[in-house]
C-alpha atoms as a PDB file:
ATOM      1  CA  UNK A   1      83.674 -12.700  74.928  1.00  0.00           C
ATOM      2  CA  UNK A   2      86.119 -11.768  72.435  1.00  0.00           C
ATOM      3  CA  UNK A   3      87.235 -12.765  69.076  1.00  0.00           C
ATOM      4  CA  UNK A   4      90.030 -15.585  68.103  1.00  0.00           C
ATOM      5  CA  UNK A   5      91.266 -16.503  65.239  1.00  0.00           C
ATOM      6  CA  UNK A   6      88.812 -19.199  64.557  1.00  0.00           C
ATOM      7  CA  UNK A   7      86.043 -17.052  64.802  1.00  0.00           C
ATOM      8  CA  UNK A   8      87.249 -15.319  61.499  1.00  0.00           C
ATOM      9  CA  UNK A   9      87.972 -18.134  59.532  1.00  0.00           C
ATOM     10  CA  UNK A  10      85.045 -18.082  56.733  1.00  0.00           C
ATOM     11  CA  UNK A  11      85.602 -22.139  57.262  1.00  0.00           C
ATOM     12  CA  UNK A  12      83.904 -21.925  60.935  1.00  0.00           C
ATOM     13  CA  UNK A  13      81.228 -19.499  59.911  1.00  0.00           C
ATOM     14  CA  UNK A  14      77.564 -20.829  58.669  1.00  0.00           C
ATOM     15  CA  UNK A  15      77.393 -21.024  55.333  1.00  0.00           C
ATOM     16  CA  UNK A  16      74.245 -20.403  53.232  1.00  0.00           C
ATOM     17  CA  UNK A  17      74.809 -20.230  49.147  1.00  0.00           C
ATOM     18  CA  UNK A  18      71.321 -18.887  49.043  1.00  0.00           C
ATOM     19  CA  UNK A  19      71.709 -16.295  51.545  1.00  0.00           C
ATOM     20  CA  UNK A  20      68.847 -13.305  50.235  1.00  0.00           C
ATOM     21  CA  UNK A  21      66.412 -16.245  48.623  1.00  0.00           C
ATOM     22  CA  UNK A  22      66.765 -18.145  52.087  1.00  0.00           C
ATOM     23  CA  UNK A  23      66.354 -14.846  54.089  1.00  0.00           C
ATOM     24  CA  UNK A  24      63.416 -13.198  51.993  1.00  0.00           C
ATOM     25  CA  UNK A  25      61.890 -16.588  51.557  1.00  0.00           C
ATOM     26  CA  UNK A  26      61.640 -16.894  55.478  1.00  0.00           C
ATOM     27  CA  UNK A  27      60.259 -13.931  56.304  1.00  0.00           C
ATOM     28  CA  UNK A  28      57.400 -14.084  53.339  1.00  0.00           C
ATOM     29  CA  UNK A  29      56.402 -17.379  54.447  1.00  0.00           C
ATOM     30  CA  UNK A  30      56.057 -16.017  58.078  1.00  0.00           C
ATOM     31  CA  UNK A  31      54.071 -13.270  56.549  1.00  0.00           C
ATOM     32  CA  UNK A  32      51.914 -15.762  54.640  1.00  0.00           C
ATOM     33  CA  UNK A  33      51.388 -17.867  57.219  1.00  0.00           C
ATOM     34  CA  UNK A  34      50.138 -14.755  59.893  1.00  0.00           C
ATOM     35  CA  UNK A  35      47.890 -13.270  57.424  1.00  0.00           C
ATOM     36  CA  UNK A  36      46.244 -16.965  56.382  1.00  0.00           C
ATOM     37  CA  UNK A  37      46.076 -18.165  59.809  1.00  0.00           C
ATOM     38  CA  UNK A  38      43.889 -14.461  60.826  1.00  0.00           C
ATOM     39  CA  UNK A  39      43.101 -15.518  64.670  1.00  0.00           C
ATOM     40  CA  UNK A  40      40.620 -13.621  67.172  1.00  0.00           C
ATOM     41  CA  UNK A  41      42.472 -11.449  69.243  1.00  0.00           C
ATOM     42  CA  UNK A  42      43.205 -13.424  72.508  1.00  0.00           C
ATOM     43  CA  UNK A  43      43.946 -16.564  70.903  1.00  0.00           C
ATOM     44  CA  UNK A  44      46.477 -18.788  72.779  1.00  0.00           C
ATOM     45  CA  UNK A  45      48.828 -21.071  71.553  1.00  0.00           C
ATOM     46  CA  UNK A  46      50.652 -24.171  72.285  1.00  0.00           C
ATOM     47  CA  UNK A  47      54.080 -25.130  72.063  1.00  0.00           C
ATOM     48  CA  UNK A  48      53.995 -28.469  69.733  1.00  0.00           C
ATOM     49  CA  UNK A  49      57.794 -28.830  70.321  1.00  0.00           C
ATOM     50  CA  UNK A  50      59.236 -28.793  66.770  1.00  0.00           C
ATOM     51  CA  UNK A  51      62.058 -27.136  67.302  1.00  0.00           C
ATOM     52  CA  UNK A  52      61.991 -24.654  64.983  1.00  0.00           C
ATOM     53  CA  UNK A  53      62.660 -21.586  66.752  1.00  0.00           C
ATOM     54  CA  UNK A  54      65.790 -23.341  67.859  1.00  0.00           C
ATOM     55  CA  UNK A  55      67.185 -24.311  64.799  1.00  0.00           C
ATOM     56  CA  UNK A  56      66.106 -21.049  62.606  1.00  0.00           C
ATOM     57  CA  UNK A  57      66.535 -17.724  64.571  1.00  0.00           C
ATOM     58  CA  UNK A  58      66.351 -14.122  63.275  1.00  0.00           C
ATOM     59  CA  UNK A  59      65.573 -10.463  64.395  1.00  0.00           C
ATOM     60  CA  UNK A  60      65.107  -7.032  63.351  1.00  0.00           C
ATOM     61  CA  UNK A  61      67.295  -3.762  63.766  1.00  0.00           C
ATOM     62  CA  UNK A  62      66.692  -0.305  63.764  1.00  0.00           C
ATOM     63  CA  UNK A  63      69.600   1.415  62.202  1.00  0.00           C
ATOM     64  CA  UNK A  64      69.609   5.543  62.153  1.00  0.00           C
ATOM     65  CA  UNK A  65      67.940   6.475  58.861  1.00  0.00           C
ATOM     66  CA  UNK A  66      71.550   8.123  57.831  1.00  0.00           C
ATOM     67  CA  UNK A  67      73.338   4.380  58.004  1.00  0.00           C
ATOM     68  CA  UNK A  68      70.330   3.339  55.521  1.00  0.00           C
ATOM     69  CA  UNK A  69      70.476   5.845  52.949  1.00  0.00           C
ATOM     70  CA  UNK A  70      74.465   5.245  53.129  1.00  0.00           C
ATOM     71  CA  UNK A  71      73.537   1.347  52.404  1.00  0.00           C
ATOM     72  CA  UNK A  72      71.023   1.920  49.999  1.00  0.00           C
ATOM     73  CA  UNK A  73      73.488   4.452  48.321  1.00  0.00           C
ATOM     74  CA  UNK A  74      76.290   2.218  48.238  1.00  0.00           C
ATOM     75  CA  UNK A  75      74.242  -1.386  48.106  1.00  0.00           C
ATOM     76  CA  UNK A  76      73.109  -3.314  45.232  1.00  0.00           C
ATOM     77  CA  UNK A  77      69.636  -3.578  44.761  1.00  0.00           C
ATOM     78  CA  UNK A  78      69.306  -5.514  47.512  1.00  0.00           C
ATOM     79  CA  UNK A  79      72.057  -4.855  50.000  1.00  0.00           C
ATOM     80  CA  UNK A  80      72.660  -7.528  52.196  1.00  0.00           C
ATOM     81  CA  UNK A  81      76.012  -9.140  53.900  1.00  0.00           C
ATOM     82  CA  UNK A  82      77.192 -10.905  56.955  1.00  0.00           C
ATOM     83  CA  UNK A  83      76.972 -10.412  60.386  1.00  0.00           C
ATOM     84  CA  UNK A  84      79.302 -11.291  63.641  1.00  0.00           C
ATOM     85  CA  UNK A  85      79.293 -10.406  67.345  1.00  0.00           C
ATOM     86  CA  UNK A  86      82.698  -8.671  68.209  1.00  0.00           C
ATOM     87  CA  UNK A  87      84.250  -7.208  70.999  1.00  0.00           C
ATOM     88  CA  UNK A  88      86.851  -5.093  69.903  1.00  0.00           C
ATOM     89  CA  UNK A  89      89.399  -2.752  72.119  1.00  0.00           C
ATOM     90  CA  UNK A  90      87.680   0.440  73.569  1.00  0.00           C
ATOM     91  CA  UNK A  91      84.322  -1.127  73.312  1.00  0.00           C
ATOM     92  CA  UNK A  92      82.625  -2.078  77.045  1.00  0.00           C
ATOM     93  CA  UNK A  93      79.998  -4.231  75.474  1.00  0.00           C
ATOM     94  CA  UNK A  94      79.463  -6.693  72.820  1.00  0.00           C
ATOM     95  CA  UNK A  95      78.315  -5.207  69.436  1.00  0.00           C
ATOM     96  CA  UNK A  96      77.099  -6.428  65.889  1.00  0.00           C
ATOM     97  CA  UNK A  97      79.087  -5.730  63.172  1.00  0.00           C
ATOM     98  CA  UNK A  98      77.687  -5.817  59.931  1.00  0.00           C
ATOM     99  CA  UNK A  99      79.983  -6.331  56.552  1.00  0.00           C
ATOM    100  CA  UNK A 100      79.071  -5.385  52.795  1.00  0.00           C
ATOM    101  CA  UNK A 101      80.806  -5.988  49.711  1.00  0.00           C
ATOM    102  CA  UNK A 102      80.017  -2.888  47.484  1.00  0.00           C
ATOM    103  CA  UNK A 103      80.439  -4.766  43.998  1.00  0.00           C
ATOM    104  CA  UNK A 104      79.170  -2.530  42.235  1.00  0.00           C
ATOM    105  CA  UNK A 105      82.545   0.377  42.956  1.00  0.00           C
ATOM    106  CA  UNK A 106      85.449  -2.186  42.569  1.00  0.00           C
ATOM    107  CA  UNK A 107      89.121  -0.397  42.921  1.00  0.00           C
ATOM    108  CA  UNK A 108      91.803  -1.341  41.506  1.00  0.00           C
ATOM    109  CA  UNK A 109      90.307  -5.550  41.002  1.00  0.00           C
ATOM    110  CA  UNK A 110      89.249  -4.994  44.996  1.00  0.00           C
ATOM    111  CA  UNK A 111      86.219  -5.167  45.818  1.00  0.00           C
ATOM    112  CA  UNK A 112      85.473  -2.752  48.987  1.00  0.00           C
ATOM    113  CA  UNK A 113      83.605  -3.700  52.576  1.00  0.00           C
ATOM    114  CA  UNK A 114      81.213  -1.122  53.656  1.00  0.00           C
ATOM    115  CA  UNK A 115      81.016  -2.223  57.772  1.00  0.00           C
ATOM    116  CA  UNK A 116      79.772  -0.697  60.303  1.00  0.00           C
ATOM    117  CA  UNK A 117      79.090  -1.398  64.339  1.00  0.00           C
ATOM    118  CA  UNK A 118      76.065  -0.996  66.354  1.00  0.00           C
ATOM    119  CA  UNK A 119      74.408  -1.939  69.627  1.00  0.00           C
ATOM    120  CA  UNK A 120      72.126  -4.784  71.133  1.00  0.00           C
ATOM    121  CA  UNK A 121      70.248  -5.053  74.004  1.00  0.00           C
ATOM    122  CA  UNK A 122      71.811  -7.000  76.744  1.00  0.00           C
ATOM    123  CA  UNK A 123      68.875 -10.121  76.564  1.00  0.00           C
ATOM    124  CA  UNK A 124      70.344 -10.127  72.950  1.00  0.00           C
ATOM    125  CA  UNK A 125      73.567 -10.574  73.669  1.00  0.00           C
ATOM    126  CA  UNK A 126      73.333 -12.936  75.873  1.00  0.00           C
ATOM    127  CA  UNK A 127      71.289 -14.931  73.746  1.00  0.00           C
ATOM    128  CA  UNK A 128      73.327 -15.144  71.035  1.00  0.00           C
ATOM    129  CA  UNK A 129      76.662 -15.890  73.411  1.00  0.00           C
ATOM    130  CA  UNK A 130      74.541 -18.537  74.942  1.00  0.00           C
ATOM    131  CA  UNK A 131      73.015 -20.049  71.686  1.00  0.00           C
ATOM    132  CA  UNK A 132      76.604 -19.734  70.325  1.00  0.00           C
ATOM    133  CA  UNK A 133      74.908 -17.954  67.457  1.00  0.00           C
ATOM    134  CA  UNK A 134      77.429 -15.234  67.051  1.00  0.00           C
ATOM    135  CA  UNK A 135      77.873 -14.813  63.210  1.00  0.00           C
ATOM    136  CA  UNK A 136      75.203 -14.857  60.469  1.00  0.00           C
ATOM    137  CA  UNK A 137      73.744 -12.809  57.665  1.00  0.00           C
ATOM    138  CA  UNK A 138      71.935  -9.231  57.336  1.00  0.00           C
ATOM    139  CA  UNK A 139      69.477  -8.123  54.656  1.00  0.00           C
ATOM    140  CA  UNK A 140      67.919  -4.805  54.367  1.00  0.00           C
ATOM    141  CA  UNK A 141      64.363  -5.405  54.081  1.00  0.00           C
ATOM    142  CA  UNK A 142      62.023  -2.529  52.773  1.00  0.00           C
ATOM    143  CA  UNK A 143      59.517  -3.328  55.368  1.00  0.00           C
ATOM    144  CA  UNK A 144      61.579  -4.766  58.364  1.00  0.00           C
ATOM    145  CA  UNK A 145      64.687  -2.890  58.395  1.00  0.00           C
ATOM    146  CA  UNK A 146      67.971  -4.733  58.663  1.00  0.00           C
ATOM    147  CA  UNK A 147      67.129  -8.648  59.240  1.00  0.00           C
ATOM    148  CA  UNK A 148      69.945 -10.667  61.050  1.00  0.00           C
ATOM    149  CA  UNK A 149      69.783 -14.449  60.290  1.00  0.00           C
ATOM    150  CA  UNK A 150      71.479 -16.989  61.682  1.00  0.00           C
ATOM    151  CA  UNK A 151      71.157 -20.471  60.000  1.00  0.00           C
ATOM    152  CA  UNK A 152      73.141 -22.661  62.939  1.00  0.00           C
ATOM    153  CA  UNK A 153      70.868 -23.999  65.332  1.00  0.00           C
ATOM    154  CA  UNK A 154      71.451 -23.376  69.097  1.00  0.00           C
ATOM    155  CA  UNK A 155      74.028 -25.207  70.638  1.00  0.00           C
ATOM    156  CA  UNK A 156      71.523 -26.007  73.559  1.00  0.00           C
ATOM    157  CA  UNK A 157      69.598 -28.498  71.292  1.00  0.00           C
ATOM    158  CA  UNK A 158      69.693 -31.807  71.980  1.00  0.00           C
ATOM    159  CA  UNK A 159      68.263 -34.951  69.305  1.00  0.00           C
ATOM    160  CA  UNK A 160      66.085 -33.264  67.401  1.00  0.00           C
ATOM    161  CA  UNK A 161      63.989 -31.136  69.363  1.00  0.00           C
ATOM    162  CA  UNK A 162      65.422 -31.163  73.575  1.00  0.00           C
ATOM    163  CA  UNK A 163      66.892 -27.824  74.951  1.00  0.00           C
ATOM    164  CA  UNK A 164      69.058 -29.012  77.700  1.00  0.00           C
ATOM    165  CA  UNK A 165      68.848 -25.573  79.451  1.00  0.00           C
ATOM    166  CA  UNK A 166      65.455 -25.041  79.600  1.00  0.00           C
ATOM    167  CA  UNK A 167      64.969 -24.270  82.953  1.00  0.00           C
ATOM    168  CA  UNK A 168      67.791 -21.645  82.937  1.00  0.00           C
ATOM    169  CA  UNK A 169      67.140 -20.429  78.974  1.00  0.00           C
ATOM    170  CA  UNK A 170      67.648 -16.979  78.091  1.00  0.00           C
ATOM    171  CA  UNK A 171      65.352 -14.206  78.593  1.00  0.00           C
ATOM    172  CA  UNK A 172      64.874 -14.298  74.093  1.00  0.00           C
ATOM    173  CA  UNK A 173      63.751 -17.660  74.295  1.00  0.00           C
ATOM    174  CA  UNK A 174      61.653 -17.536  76.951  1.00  0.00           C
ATOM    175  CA  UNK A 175      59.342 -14.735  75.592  1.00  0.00           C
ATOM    176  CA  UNK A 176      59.155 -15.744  72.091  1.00  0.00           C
ATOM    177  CA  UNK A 177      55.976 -17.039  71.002  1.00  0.00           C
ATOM    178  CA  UNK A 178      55.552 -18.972  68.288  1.00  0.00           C
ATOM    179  CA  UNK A 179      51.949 -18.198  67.237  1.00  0.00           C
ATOM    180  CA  UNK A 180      51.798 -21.710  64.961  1.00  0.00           C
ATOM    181  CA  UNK A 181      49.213 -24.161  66.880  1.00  0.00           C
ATOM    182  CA  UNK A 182      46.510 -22.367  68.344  1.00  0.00           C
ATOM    183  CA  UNK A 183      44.912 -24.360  71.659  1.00  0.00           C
ATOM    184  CA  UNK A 184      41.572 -25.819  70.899  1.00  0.00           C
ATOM    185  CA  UNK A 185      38.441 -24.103  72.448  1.00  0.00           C
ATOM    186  CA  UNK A 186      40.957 -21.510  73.333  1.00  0.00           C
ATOM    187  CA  UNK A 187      39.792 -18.008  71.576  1.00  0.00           C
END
């Protein structure tokens, strides 16, 4: 899958005017939720079909140490930017590349893009070709690492809550557990 023109266009991208409060809020509310909801080890859950994992998707990298210290060094307090899947000449697979506006070093009334390319797994990649999630937004969490977000829900959903590939969904969304609505009688 490569890029078009259309796929750069800020116009076709998700937009999110709240990108860090959205992000951070997420992931603290996930926290929140795990640490009030303490089950017995064991406990097993039931899918309650709200469709939230398919609207709402996010996951964590693991950047070399180096590539953090250069975004902490050249970040705001809280560097964060967007995020796209590219395939670019020379490169055999699909890889995420990140962009970050460095406002704080403007030259000459620019303002300049930190960016850099890494590597996901293949169940990743073909995840996001086949959710059509391919851009998004990063945020370098303290705890987590770099979190990729993408707010567009997967292009498999149907109505409100219907995958109409469920039988044949990717390998992502078949092991994710949600962990929300634990089966009755079921510790």
């Amino acid at each position: 899958m490569t890029l078009d023109s259309d796929d750069l266009n800020h116009r076709e991208q998700p937009f999110n005017p709240k990108i860090n409060e959205t992000i951070h809020d997420f992931l603290e509310a996930q926290k929140k939720l795990a640490k009030s909801r303490e089950l017995p080890p064991g406990t097993e859950f039931k899918c309650h079909r709200c469709g939230d994992c398919c609207k709402y998707y996010y996951f964590h990298l693991d950047p070399p140490k180096e590539l953090i210290e250069i975004i902490v060094t050249d970040g705001e307090a809280t560097p964060h930017g967007a995020w796209i899947m590219v395939k670019e000449a020379g490169d055999e697979e699909d890889k995420i590349r990140l962009n970050m506006p460095v406002w704080s070093k403007p030259k000459d009334g620019q303002i300049p893009m930190l960016n850099f390319k890494g590597n996901l797994s293949l169940d990743v990649i073909e995840f996001l070709k086949v959710t059509k999630r391919r851009h998004g937004y990063w945020v370098l969490n303290d705890v987590d690492g770099i979190v990729c977000y993408s707010p567009s829900y997967c292009a498999s959903l149907v109505g409100r809550n219907r995958c109409k590939i469920y039988e044949k969904r990717p390998k992502v969304c078949r092991m994710y557990t949600c962990g929300r609505y634990p089966k009755e009688g079921r510790r």
